[in-house]
N, C-alpha and C. Protein backbone atom coordinates (compact mmCIF):
# COMPACT_ATOMS: atom_id res chain seq x y z
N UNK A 1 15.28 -57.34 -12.53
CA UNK A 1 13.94 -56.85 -12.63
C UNK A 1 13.35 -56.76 -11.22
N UNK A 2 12.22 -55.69 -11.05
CA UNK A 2 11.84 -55.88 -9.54
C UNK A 2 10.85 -56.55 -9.50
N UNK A 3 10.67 -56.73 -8.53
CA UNK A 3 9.23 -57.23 -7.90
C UNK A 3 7.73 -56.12 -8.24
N UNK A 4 6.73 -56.74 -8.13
CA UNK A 4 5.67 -56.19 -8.22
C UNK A 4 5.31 -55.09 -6.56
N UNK A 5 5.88 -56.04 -5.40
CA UNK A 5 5.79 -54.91 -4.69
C UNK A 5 6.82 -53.86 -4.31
N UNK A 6 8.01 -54.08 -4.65
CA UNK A 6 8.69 -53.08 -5.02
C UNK A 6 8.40 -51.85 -5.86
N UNK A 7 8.03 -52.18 -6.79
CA UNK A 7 7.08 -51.17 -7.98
C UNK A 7 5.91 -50.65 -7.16
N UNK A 8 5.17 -50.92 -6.60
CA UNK A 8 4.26 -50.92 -5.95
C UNK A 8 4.90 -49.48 -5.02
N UNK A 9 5.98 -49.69 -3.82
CA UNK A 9 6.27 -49.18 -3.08
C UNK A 9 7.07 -47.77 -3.78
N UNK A 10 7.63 -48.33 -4.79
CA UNK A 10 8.08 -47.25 -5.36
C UNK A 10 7.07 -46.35 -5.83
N UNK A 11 5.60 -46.73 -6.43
CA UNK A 11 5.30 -46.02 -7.07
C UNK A 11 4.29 -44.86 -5.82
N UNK A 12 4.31 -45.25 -4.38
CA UNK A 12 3.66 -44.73 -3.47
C UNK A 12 4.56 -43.79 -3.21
N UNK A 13 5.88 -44.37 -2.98
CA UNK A 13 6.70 -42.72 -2.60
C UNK A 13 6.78 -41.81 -3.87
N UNK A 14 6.54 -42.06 -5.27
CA UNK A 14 6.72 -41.36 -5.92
C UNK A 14 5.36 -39.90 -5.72
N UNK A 15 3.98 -40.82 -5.72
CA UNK A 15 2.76 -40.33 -5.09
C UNK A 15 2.87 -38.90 -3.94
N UNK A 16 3.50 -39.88 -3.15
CA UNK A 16 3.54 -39.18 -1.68
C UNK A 16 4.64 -37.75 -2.18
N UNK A 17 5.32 -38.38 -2.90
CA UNK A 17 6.57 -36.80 -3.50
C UNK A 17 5.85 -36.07 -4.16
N UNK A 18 5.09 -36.36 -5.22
CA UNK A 18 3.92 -35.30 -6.51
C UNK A 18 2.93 -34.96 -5.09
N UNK A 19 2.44 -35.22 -4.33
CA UNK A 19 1.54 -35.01 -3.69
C UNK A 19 2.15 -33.32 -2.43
N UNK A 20 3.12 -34.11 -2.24
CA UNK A 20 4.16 -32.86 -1.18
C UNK A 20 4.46 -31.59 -1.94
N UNK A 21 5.07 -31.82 -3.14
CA UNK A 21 5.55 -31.22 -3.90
C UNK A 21 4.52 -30.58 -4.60
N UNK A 22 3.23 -30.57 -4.70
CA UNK A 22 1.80 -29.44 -4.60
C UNK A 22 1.72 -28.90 -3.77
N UNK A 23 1.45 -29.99 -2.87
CA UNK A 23 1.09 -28.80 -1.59
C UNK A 23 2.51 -27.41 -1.24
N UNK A 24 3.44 -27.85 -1.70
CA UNK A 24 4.42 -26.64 -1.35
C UNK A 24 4.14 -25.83 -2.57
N UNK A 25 3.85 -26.33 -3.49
CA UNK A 25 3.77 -25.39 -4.78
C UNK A 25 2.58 -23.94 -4.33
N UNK A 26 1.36 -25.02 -3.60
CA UNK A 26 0.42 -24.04 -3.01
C UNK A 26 0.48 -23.10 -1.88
N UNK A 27 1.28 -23.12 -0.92
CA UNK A 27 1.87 -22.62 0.06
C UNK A 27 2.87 -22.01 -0.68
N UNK A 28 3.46 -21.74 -1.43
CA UNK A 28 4.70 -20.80 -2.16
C UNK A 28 3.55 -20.06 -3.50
N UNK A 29 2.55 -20.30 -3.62
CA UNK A 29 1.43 -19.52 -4.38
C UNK A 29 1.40 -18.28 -3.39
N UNK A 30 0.37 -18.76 -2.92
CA UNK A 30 -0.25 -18.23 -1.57
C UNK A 30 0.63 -17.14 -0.55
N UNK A 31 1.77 -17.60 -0.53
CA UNK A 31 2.83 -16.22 -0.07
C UNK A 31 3.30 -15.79 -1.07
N UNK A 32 3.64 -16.10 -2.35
CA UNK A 32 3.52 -14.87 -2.90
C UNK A 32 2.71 -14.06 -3.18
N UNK A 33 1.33 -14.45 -3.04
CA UNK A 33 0.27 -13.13 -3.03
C UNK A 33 0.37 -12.69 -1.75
N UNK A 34 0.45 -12.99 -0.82
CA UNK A 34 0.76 -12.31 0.50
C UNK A 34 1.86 -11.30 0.27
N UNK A 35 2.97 -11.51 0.00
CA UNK A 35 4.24 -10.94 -0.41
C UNK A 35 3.68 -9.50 -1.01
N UNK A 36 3.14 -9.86 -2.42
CA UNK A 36 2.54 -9.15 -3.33
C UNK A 36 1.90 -7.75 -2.52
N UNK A 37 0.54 -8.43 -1.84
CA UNK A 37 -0.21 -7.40 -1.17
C UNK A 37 1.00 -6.20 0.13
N UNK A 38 1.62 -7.19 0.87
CA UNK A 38 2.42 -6.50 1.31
C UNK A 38 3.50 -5.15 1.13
N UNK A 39 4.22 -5.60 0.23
CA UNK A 39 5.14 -4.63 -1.09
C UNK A 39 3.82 -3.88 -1.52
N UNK A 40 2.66 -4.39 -2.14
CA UNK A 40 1.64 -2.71 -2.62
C UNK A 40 1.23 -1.61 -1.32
N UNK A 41 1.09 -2.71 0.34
CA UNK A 41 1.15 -1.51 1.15
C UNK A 41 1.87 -0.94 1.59
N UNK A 42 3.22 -1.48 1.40
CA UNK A 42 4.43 -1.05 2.13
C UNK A 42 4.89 0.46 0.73
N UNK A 43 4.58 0.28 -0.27
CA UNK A 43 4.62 1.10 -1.57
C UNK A 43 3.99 2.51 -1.08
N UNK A 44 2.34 1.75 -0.94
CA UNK A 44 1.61 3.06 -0.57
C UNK A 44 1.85 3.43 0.59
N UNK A 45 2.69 3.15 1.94
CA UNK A 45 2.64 3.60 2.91
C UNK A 45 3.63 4.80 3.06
N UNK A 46 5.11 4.21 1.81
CA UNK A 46 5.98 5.01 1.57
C UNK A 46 5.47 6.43 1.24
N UNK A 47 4.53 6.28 -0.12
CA UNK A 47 4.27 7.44 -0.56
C UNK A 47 3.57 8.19 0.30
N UNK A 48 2.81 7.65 1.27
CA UNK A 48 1.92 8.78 2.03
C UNK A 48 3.04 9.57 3.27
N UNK A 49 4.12 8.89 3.39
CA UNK A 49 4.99 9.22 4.48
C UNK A 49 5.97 10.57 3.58
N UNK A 50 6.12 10.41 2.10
CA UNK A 50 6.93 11.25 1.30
C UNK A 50 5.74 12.41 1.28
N UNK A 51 4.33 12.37 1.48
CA UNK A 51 3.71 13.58 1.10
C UNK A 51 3.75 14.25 2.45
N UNK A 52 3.75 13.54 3.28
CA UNK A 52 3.65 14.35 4.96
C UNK A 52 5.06 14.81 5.08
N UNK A 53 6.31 13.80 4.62
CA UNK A 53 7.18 14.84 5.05
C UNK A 53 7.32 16.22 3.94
N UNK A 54 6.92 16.51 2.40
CA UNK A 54 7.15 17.29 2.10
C UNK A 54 5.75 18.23 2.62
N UNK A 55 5.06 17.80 3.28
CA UNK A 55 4.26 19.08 3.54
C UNK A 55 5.03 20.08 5.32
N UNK A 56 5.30 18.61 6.14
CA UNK A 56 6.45 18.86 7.06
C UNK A 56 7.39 19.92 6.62
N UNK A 57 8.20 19.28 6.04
CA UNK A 57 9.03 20.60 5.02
C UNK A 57 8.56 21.98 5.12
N UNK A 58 7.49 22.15 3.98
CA UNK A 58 6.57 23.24 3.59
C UNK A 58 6.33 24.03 4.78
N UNK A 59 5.58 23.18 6.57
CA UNK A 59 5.35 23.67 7.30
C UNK A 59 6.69 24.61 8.09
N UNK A 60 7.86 24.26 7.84
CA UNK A 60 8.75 24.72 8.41
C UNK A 60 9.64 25.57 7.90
N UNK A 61 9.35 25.96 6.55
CA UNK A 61 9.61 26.54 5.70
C UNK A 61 9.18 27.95 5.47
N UNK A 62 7.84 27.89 6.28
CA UNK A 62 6.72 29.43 5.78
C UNK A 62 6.15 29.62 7.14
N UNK A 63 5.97 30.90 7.72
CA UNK A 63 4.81 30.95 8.82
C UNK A 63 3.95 32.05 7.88
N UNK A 64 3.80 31.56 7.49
CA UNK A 64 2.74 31.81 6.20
C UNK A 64 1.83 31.01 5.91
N UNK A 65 0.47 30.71 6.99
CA UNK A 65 -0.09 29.48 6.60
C UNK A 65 -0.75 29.93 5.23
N UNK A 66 -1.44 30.23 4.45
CA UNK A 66 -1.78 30.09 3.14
C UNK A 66 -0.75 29.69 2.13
N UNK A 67 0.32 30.09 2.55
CA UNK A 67 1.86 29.80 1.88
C UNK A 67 2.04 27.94 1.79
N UNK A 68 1.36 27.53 3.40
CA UNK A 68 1.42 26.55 3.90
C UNK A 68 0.75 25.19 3.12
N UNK A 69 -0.66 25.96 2.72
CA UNK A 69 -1.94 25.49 2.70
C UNK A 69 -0.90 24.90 0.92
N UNK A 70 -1.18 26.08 0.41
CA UNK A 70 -0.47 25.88 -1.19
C UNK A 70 0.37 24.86 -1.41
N UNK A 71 1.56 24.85 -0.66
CA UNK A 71 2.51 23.63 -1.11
C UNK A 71 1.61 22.35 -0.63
N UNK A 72 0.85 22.16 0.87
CA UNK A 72 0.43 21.13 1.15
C UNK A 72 -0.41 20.45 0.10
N UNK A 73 -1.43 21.30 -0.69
CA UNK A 73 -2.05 20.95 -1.70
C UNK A 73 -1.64 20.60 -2.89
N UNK A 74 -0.67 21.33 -3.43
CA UNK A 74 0.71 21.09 -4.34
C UNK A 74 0.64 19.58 -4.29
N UNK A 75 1.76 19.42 -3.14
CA UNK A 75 2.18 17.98 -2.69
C UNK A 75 1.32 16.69 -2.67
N UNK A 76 0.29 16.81 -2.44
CA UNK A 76 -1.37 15.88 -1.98
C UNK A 76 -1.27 15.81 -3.45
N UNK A 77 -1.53 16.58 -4.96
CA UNK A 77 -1.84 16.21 -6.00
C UNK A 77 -0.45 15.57 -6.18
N UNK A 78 0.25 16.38 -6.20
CA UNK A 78 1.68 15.99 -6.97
C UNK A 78 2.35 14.44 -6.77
N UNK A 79 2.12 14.42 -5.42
CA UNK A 79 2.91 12.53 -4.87
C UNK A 79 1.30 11.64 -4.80
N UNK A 80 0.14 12.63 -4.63
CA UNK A 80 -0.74 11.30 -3.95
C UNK A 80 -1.68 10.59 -5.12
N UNK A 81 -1.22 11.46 -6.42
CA UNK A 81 -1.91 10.80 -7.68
C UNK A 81 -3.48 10.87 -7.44
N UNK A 82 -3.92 12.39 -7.60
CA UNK A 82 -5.26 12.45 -6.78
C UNK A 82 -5.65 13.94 -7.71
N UNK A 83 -7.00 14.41 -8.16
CA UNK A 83 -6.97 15.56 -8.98
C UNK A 83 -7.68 16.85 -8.28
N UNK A 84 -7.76 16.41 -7.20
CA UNK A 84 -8.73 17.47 -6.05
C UNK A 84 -7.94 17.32 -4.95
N UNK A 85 -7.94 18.64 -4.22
CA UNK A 85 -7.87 18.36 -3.06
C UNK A 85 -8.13 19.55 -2.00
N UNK A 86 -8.62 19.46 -0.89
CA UNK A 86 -9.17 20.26 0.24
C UNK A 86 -8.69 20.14 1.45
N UNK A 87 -8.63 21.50 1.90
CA UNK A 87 -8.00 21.57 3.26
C UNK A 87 -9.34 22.48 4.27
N UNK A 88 -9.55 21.31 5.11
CA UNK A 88 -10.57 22.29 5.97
C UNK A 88 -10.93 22.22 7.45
N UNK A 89 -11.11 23.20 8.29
CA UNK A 89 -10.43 23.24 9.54
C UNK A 89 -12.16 23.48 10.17
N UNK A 90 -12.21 22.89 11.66
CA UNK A 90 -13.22 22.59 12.08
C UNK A 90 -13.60 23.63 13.11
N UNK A 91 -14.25 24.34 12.85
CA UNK A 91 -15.22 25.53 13.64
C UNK A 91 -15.75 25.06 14.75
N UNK A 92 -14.79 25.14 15.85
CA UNK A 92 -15.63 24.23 17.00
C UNK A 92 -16.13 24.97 17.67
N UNK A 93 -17.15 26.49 17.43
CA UNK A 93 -17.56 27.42 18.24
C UNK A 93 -19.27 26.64 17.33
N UNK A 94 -19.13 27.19 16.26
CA UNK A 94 -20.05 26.54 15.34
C UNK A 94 -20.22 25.02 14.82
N UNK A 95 -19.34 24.37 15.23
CA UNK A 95 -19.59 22.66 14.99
C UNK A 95 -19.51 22.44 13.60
N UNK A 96 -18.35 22.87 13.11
CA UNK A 96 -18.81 22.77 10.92
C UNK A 96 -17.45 22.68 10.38
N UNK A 97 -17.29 22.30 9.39
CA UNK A 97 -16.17 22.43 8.80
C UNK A 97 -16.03 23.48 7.56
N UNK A 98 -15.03 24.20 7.91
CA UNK A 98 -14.55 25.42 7.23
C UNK A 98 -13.72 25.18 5.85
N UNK A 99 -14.24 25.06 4.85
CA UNK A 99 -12.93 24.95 3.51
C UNK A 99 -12.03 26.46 3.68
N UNK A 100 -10.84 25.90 4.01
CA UNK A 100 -9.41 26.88 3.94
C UNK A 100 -8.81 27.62 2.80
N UNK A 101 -9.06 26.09 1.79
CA UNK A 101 -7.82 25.79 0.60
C UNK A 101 -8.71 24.80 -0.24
N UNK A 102 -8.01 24.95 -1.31
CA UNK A 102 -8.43 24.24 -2.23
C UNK A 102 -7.60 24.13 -3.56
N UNK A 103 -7.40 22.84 -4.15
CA UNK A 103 -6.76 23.01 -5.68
C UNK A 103 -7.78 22.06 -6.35
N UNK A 104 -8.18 22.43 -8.02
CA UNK A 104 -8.82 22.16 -8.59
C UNK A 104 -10.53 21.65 -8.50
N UNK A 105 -10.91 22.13 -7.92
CA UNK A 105 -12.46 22.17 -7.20
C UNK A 105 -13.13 21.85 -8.48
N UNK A 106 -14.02 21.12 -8.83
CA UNK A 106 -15.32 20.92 -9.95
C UNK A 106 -15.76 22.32 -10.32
């Protein structure tokens, strides 16, 4: 049988182990939401890099900019999960922005 401070000592390292063994539980929480957020931007960063290169594509494809404008807009709905979209180029004689293009306008 043990002693009372044996029990005693035992029951502090057991403490000190439940006590460690949270705190890692919370630190292995905590990066996985880090993790989490990461993988959703690394997700969305993909997709915005798949719409530039298929508009890339598109651009090298046509010297046809309205030809241009079309697939780019295409692509913007098609990969960017989005139900509008505008293309518009800046009048720097007049200081304004010019709508080019457009798919599905209100």
């Amino acid at each position: 049988m043990r002693s009372p401070a044996e029990l005693e000592a035992i029951n502090r390292e057991l403490e000190t182990q439940i006590t460690e063994r949270k705190r890692i539980e919370a630190v292995l929480r905590e990066s996985t939401k880090e993790l989490r957020a990461l993988y959703e931007n690394l997700n969305k960063r993909n997709k915005d890099l798949e719409i530039l290169n298929a508009i890339n594509q598109a651009v090298h494809q046509s010297l046809n900019l309205q030809e241009v404008y079309r697939v780019a807009l295409d692509k913007v709905i098609e990969l960017g999960n989005v139900d509008m979209s505008y293309i518009y180029l800046v009048d720097e004689t007049k200081n304004e922005a010019v709508l080019q293009a457009h798919r599905n306008l209100p």
